[in-house]
C-alpha atoms as a PDB file:
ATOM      1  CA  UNK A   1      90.193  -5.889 -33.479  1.00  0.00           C
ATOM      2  CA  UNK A   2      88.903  -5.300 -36.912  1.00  0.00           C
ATOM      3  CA  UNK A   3      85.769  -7.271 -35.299  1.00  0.00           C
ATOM      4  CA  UNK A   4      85.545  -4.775 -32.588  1.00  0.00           C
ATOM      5  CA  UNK A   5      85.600  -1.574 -34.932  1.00  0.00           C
ATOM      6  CA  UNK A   6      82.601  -3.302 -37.350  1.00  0.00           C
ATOM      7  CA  UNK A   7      80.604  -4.048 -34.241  1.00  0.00           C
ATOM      8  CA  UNK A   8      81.234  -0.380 -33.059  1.00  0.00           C
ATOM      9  CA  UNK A   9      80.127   0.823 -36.429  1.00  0.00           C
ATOM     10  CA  UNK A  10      76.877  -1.531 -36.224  1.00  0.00           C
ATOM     11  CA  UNK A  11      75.649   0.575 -33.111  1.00  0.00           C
ATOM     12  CA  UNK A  12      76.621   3.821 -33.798  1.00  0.00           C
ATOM     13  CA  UNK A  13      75.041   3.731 -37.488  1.00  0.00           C
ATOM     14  CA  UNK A  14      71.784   2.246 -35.994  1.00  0.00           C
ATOM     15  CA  UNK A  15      71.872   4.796 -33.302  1.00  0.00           C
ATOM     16  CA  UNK A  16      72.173   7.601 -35.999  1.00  0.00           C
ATOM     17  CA  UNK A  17      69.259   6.021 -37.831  1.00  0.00           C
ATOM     18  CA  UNK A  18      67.287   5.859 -34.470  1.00  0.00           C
ATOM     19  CA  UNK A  19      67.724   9.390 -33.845  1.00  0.00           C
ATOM     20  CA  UNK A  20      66.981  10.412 -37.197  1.00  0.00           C
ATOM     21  CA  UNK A  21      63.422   8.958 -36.943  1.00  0.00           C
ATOM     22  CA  UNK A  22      63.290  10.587 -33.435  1.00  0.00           C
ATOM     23  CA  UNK A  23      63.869  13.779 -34.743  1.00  0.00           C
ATOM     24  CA  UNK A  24      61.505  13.063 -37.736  1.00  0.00           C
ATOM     25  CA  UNK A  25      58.384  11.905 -36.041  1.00  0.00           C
ATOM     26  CA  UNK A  26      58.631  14.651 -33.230  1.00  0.00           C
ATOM     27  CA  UNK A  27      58.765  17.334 -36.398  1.00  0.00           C
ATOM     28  CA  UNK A  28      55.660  15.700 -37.521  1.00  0.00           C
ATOM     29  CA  UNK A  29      53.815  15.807 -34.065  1.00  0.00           C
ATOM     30  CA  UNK A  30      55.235  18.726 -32.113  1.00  0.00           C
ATOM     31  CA  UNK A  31      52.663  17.940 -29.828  1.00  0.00           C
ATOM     32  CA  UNK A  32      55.592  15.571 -28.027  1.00  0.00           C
ATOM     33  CA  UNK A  33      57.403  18.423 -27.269  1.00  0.00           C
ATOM     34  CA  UNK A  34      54.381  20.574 -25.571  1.00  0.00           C
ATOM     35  CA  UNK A  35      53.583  17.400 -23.230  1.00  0.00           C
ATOM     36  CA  UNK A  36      57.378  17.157 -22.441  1.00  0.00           C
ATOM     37  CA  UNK A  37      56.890  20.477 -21.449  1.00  0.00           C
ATOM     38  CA  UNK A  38      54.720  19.882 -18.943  1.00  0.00           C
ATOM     39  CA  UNK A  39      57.428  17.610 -17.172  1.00  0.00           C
ATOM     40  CA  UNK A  40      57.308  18.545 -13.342  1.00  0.00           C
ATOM     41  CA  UNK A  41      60.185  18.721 -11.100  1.00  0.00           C
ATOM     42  CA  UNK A  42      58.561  16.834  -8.626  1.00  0.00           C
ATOM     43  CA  UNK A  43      57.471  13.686 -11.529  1.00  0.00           C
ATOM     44  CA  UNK A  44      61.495  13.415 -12.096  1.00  0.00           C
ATOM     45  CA  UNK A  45      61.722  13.166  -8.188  1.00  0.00           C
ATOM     46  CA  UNK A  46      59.179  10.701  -8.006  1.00  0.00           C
ATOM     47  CA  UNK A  47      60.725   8.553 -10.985  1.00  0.00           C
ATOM     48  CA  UNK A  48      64.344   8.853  -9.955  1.00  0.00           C
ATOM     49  CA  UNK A  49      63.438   7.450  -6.631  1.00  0.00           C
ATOM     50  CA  UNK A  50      61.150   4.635  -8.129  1.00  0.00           C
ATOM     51  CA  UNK A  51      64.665   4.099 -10.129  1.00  0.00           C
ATOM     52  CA  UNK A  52      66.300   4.019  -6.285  1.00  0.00           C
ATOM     53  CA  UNK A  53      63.878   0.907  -5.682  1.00  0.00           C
ATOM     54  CA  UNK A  54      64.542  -0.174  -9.008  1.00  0.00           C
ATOM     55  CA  UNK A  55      68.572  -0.396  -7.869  1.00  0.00           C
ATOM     56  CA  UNK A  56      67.724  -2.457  -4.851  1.00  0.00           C
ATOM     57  CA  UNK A  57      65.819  -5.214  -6.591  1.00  0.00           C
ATOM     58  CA  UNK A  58      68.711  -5.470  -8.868  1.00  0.00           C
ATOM     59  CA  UNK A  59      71.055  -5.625  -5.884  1.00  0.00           C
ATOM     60  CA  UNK A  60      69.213  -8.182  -4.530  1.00  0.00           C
ATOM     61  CA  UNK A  61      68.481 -10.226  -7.894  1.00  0.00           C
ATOM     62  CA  UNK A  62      72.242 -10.494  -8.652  1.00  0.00           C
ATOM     63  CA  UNK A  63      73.069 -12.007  -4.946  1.00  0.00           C
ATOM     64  CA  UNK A  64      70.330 -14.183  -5.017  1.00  0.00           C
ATOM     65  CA  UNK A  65      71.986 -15.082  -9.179  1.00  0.00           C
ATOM     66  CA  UNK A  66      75.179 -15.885  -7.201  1.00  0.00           C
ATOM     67  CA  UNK A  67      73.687 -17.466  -4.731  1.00  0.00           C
ATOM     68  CA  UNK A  68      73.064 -20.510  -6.775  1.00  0.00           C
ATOM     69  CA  UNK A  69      76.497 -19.775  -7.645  1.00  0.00           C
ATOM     70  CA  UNK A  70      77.133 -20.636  -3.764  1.00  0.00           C
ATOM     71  CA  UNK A  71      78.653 -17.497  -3.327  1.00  0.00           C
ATOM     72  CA  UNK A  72      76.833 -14.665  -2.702  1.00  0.00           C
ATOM     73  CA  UNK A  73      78.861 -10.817  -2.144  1.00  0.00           C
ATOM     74  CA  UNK A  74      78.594  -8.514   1.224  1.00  0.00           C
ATOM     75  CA  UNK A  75      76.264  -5.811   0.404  1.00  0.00           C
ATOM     76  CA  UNK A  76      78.595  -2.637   0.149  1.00  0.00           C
ATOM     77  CA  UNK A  77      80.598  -4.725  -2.516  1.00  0.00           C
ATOM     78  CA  UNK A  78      77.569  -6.051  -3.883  1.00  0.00           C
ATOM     79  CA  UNK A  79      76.167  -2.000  -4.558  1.00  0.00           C
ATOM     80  CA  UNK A  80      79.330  -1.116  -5.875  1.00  0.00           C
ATOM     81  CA  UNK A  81      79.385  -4.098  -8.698  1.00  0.00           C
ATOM     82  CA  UNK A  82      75.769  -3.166  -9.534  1.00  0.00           C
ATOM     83  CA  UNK A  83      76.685   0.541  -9.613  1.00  0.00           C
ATOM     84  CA  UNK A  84      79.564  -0.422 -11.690  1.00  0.00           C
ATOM     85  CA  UNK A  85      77.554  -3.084 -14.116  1.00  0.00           C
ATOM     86  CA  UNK A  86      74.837  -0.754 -14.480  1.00  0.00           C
ATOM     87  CA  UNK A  87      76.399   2.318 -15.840  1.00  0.00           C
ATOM     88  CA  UNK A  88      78.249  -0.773 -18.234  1.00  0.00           C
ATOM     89  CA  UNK A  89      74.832  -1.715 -19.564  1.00  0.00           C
ATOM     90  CA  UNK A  90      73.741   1.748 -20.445  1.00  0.00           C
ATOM     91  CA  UNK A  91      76.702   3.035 -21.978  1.00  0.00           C
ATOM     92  CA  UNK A  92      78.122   0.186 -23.582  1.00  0.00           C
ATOM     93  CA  UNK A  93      76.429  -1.921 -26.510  1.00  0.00           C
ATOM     94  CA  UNK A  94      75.189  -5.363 -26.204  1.00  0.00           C
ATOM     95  CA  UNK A  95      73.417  -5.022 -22.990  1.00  0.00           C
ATOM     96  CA  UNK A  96      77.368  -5.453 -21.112  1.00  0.00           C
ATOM     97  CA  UNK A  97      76.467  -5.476 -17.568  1.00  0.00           C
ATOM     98  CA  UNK A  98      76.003  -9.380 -17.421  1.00  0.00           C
ATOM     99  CA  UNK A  99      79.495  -9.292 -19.019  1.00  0.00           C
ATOM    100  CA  UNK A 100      81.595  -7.013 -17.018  1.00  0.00           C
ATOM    101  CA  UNK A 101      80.291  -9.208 -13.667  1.00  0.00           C
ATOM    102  CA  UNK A 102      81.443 -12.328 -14.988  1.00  0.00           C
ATOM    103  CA  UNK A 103      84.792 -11.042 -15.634  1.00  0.00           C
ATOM    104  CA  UNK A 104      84.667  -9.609 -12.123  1.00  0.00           C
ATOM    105  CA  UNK A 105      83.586 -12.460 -10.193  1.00  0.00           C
ATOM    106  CA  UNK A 106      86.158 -14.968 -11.774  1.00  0.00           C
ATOM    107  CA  UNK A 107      88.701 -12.504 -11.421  1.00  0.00           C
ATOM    108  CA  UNK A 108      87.959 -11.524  -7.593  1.00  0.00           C
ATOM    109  CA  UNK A 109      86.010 -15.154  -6.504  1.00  0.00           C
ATOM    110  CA  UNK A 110      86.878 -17.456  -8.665  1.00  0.00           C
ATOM    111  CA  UNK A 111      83.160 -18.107  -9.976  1.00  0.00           C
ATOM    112  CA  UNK A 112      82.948 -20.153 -12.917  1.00  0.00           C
ATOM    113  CA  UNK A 113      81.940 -18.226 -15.751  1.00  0.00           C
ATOM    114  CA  UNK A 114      79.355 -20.875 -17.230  1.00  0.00           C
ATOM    115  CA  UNK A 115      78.111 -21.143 -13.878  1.00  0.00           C
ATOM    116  CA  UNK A 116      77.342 -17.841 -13.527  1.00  0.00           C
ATOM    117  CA  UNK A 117      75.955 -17.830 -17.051  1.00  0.00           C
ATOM    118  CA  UNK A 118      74.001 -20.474 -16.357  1.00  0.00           C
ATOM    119  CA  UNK A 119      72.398 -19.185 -13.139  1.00  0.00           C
ATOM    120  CA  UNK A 120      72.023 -15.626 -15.297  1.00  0.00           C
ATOM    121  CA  UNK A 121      70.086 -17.501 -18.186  1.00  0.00           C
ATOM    122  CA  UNK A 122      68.001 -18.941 -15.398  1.00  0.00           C
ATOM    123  CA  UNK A 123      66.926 -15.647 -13.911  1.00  0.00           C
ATOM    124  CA  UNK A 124      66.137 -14.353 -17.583  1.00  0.00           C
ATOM    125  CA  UNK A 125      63.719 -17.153 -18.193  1.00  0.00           C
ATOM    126  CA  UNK A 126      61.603 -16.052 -15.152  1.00  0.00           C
ATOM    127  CA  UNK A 127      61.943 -12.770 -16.692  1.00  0.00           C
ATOM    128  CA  UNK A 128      60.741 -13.914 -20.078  1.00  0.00           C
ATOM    129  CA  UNK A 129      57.878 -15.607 -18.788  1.00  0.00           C
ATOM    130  CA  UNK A 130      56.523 -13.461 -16.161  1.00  0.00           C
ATOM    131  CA  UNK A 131      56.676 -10.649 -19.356  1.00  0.00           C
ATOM    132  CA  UNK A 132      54.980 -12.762 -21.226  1.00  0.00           C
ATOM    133  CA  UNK A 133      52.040 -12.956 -18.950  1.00  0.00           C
ATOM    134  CA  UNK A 134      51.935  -9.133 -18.540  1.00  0.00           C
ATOM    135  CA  UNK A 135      51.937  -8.821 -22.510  1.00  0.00           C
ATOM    136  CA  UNK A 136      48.632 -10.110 -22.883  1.00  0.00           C
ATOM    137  CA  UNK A 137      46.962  -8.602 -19.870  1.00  0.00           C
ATOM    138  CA  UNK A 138      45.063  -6.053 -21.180  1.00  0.00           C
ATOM    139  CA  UNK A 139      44.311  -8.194 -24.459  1.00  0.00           C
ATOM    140  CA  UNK A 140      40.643  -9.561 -25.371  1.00  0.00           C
ATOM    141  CA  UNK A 141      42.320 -11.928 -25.943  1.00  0.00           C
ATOM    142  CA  UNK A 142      43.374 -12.606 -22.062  1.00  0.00           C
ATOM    143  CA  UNK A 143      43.170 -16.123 -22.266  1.00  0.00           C
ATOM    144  CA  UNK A 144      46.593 -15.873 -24.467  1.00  0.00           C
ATOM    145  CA  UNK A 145      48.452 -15.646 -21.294  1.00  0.00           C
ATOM    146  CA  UNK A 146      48.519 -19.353 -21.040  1.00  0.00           C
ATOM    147  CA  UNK A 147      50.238 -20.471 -23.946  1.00  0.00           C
ATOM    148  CA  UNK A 148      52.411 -17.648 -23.561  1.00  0.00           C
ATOM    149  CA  UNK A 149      53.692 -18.121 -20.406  1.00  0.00           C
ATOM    150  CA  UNK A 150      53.632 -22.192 -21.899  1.00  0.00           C
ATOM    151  CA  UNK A 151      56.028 -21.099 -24.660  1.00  0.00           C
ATOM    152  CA  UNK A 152      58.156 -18.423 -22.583  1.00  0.00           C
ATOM    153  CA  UNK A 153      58.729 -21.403 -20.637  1.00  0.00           C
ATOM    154  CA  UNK A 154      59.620 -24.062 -23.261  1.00  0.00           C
ATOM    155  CA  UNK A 155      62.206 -21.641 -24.849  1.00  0.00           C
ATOM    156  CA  UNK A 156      63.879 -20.629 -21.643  1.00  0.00           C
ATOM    157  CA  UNK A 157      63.764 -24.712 -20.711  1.00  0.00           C
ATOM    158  CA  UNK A 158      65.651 -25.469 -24.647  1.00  0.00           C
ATOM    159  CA  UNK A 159      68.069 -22.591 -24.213  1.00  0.00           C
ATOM    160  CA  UNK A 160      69.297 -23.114 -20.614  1.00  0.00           C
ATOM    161  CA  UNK A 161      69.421 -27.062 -21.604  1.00  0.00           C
ATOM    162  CA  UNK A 162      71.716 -26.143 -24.832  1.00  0.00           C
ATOM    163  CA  UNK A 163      73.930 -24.031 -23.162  1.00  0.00           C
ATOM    164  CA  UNK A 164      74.587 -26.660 -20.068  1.00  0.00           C
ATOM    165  CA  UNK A 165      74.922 -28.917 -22.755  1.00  0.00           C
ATOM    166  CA  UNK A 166      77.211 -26.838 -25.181  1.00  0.00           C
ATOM    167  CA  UNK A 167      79.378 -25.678 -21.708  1.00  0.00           C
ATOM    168  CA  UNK A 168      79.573 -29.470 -20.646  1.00  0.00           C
ATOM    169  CA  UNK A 169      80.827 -30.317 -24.614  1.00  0.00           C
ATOM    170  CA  UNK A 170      83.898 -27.841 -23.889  1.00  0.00           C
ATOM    171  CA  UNK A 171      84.757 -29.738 -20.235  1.00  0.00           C
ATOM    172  CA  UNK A 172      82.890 -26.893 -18.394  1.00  0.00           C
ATOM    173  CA  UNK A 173      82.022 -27.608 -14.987  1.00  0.00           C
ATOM    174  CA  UNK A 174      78.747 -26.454 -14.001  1.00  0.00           C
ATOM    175  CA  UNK A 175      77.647 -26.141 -10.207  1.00  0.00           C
ATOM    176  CA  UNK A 176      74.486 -24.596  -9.234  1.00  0.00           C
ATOM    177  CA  UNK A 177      72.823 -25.108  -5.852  1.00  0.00           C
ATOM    178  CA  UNK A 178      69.011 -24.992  -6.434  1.00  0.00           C
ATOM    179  CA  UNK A 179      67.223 -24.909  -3.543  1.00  0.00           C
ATOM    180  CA  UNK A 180      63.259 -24.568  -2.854  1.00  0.00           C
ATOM    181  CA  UNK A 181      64.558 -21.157  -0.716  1.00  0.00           C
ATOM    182  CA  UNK A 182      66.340 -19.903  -3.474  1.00  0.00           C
ATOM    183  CA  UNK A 183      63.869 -20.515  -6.302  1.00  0.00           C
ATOM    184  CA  UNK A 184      61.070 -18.909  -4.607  1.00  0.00           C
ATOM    185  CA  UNK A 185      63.128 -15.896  -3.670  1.00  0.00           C
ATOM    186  CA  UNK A 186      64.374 -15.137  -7.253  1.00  0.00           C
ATOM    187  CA  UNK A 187      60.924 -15.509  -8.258  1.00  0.00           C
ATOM    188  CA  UNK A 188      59.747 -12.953  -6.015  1.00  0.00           C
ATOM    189  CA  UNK A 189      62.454 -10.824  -6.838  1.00  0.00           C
ATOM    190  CA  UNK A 190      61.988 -10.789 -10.576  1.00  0.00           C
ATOM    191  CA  UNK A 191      58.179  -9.912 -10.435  1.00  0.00           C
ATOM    192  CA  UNK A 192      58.895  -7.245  -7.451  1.00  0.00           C
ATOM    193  CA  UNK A 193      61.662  -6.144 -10.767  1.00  0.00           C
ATOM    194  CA  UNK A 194      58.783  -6.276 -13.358  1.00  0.00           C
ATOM    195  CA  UNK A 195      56.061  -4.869 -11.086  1.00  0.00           C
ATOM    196  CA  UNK A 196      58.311  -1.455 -10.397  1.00  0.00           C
ATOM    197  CA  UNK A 197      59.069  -1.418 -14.193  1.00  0.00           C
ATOM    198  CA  UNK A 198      55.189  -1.566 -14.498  1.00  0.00           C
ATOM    199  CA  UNK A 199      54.917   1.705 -11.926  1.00  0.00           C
ATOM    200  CA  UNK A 200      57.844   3.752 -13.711  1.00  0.00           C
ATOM    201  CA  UNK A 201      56.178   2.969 -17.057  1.00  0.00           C
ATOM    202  CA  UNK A 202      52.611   3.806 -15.796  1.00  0.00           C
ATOM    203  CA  UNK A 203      53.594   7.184 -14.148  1.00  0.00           C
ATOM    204  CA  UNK A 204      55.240   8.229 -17.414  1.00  0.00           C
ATOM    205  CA  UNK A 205      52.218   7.305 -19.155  1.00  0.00           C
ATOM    206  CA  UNK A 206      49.649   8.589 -17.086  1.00  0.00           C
ATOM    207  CA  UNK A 207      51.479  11.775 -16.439  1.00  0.00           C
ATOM    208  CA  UNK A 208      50.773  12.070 -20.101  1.00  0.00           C
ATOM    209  CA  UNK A 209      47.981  11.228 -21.405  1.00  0.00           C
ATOM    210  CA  UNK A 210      45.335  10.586 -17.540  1.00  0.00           C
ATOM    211  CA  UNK A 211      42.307   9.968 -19.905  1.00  0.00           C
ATOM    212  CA  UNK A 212      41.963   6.019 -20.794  1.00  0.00           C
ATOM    213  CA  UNK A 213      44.684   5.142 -18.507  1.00  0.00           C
ATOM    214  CA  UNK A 214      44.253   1.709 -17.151  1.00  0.00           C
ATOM    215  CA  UNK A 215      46.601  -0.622 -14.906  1.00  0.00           C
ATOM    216  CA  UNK A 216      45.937  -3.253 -17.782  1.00  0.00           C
ATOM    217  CA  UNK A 217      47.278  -1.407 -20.053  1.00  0.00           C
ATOM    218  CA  UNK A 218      50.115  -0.550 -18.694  1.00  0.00           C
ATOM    219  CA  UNK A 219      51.065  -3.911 -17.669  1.00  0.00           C
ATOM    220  CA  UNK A 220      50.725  -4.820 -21.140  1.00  0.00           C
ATOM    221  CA  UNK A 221      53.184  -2.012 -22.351  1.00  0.00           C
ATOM    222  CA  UNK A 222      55.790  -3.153 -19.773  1.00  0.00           C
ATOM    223  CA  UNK A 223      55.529  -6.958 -20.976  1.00  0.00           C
ATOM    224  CA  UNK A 224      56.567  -5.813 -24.001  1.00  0.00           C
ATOM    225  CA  UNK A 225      58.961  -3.242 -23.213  1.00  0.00           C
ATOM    226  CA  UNK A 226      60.833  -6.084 -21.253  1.00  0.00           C
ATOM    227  CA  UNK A 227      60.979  -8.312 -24.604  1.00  0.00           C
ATOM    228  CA  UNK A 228      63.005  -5.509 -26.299  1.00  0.00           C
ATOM    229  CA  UNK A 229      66.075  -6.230 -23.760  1.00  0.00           C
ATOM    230  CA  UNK A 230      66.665  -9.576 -25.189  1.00  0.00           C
ATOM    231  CA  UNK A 231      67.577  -8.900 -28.793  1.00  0.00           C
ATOM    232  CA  UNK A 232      68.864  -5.561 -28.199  1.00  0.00           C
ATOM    233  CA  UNK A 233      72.029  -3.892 -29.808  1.00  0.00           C
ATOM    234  CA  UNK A 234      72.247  -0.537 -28.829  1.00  0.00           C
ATOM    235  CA  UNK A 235      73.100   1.298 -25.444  1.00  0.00           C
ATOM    236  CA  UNK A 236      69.357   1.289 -22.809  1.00  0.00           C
ATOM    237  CA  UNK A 237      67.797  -0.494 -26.206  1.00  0.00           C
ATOM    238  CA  UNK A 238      67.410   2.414 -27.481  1.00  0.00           C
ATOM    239  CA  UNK A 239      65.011   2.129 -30.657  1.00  0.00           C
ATOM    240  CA  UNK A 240      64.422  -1.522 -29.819  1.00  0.00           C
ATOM    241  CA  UNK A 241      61.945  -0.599 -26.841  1.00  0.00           C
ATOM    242  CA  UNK A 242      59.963   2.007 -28.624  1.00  0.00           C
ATOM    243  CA  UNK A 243      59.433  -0.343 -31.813  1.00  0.00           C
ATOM    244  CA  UNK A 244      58.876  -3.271 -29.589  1.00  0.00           C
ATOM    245  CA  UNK A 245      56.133  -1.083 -28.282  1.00  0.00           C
ATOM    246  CA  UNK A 246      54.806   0.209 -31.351  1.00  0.00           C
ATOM    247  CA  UNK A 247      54.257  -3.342 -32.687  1.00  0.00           C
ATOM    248  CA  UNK A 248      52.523  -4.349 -29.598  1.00  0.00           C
ATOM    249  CA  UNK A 249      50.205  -1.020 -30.061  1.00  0.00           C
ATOM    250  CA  UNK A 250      47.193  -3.568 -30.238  1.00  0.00           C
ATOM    251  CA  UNK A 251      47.675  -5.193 -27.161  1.00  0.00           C
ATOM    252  CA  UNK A 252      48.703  -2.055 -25.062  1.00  0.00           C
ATOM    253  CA  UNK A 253      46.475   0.434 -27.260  1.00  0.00           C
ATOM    254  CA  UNK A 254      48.722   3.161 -26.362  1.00  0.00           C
ATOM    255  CA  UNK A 255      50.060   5.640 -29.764  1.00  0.00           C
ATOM    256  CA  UNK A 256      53.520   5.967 -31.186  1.00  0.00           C
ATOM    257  CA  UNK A 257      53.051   9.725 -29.674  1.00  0.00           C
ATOM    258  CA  UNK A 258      52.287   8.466 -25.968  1.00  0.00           C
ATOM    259  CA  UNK A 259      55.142   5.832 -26.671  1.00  0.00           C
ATOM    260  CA  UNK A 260      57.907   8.005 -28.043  1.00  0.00           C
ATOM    261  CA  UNK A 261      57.062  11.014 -25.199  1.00  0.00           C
ATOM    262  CA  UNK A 262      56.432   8.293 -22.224  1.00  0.00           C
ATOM    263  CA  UNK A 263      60.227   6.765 -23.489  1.00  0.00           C
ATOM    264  CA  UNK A 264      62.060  10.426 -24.061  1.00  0.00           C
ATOM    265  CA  UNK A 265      61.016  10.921 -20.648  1.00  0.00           C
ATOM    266  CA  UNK A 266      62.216   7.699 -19.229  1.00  0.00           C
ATOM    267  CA  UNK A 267      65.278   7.710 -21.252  1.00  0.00           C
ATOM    268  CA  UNK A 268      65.776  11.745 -19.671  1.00  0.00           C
ATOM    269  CA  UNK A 269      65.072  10.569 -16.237  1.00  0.00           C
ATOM    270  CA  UNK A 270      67.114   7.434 -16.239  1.00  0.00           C
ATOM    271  CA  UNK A 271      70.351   9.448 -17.506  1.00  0.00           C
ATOM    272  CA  UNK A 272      69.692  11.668 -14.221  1.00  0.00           C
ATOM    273  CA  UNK A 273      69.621   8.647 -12.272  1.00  0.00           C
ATOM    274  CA  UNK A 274      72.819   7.346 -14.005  1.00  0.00           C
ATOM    275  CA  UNK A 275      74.692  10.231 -12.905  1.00  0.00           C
ATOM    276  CA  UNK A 276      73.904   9.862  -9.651  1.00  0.00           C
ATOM    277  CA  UNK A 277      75.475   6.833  -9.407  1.00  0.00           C
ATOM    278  CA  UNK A 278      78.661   7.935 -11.395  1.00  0.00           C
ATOM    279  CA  UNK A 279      78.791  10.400  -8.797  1.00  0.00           C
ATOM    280  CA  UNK A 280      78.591   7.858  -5.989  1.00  0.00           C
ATOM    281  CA  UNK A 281      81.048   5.448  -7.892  1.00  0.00           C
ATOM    282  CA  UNK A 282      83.157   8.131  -7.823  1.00  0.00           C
ATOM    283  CA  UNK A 283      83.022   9.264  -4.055  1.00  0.00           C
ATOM    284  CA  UNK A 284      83.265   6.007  -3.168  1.00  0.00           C
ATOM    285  CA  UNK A 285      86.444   4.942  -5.361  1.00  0.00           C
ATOM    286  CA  UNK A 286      84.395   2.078  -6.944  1.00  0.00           C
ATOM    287  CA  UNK A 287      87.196   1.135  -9.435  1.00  0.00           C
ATOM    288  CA  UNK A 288      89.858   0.794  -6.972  1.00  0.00           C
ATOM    289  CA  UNK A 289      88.260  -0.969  -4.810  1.00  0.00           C
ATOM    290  CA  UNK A 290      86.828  -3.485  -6.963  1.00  0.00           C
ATOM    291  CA  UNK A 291      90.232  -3.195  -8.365  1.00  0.00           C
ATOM    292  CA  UNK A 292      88.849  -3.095 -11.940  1.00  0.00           C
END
C-alpha cells in the first residue's frame, strides 16, 4: 500500500513540475496561445475522426495480439475492452491499458498472462523498430535508418528472449501460435498504427506553422514521439513526448514552440475524443458487461 501511495506521489509531483514548465514557457512565448487561437472547429473534427481510425487499428492490433494467444474476442466485446483499456491508459499512470487487459482476459478466457505478455512485447518490438526507421527519415543522415532499425531489432530480440526465459524460470507456460498469416498482419497493422500517428501529428503541425512543412519531417517527429511511450510515467506521457521531441529537434527541425502548441492541441483534441468514448462506455454498460 505504502508502495502504491509513493508511486502516486511520483506522478502527481512530476505532473506538477510538467505543468509548471508548461505554464512557464507559454508566458515566455505567448505566441502559443495566438496560434491556439486559430484552432478551427472543423481541424478538431478532422482530428477526432483521424482518432476514430486511430481506435480501429487498435481494435484490430489487440485481436490480432490475442490471436497468437489462439484466442481472439468477437468484435462488440473486443470495442468495449479497447474502449475500456484506453480510457485506463490515459488516466491512469504507467501506461495501464496493457495491464487492465491481462487481468481481463485471464479472468473472462483464461489467457495466460505471460502469454499475453509475451505476444504484447512482440507487437512493441515492431513498434520500436518501425519508429526507429521513421526517426531518421528526414535526417542527412538517412542512411542511419539501418543500424537503427538493426538495433531496434536486437533489443526487442534480448528483451522478448529474457522475459520467455525469466517466465519459463517461474514454471510459466508460454503458448504462442506464430504463423506466416499472423506475422504479416500485425506488421501491417502496426505501420497502418504509426502511419495515422504520422497524419494526426502532421495536421497539428502543419495547421501551425504551413511554411517548411515536409512529410519527412513529420515522420521524423512521430518516430520519436512513439519512443516517449516506452519509458513513460505519467498519464498520455505527458512531458515525456514533448521532451522526447525537443531532444530530437535536430532530426525533426521542428521548435519547442511548434512542439509544445502541435502537443497542447493533440493533448486538447484527444481528451474530446476520450469523452466520447466514456460516453459510449457508458450507453453501452461497458463495465457490466465485461463484468469488471
Amino acid at each position: 500500500m505504502k508502495k502504491h501511495y509513493l508511486k502516486a506521489a511520483i506522478v502527481i509531483g512530476l505532473l506538477i513540475i510538467i505543468i509548471g514548465f508548461f505554464g512557464y514557457f507559454i508566458g515566455k512565448h505567448p505566441q502559443i496561445i495566438t496560434s491556439l487561437r486559430h484552432t478551427s472547429p472543423g481541424l478538431i473534427i478532422i482530428l477526432l475522426l483521424c482518432y476514430g481510425v486511430m481506435m480501429v487499428w487498435w481494435m484490430e492490433i489487440y485481436n490480432c495480439v490475442l490471436s497468437l494467444c489462439g484466442q481472439p474476442l468477437k468484435n462488440s466485446e473486443n470495442m468495449l475492452l479497447t474502449i475500456y483499456s484506453t480510457l485506463a491508459n490515459f488516466f491512469l499512470p504507467l501506461q495501464s491499458g496493457p495491464g487492465v487487459r491481462a487481468a481481463y482476459l485471464k479472468k473472462r478466457h483464461k489467457i495466460s498472462v505471460y502469454s499475453y505478455l509475451l505476444a504484447t512485447l512482440f507487437y512493441l518490438g515492431l513498434y520500436a523498430i518501425i519508429s526507429a526507421a521513421f526517426l531518421f527519415v528526414a535526417s542527412t543522415f538517412w542512411w542511419l535508418i539501418i543500424p537503427a532499425v538493426a538495433l531496434a531489432s536486437l533489443i526487442s530480440f534480448l528483451v522478448i528472449s529474457f522475459a520467455k526465459k525469466q517466465f519459463e524460470k517461474k514454471g510459466k507456460q508460454i503458448k504462442l501460435q506464430f504463423t506466416r498469416a499472423k506475422l504479416t498482419r500485425l506488421v501491417f497493422l502496426t505501420l497502418a498504427q504509426a502511419t495515422t500517428q504520422a497524419i494526426i501529428y502532421g495536421i497539428e503541425l502543419h495547421s501551425l506553422h504551413p511554411i517548411g512543412f515536409t512529410i519527412k519531417r513529420v515522420i521524423s517527429y512521430t518516430g520519436a514521439a512513439n519512443f516517449s511511450l516506452f519509458v513513460s510515467l505519467t498519464p498520455g506521457a505527458i512531458g515525456f513526448r514533448e521532451a522526447f521531441l525537443e531532444f530530437s529537434q535536430k532530426l525533426h527541425h521542428f521548435t519547442t514552440a511548434s512542439i509544445l502548441a502541435a502537443n497542447i492541441i493533440d493533448r486538447g483534441v484527444f481528451l474530446i475524443f476520450l469523452g466520447i468514448l466514456f460516453i459510449i462506455m457508458l450507453a453501452t454498460h461497458a463495465k457490466n458487461k465485461l463484468k469488471i
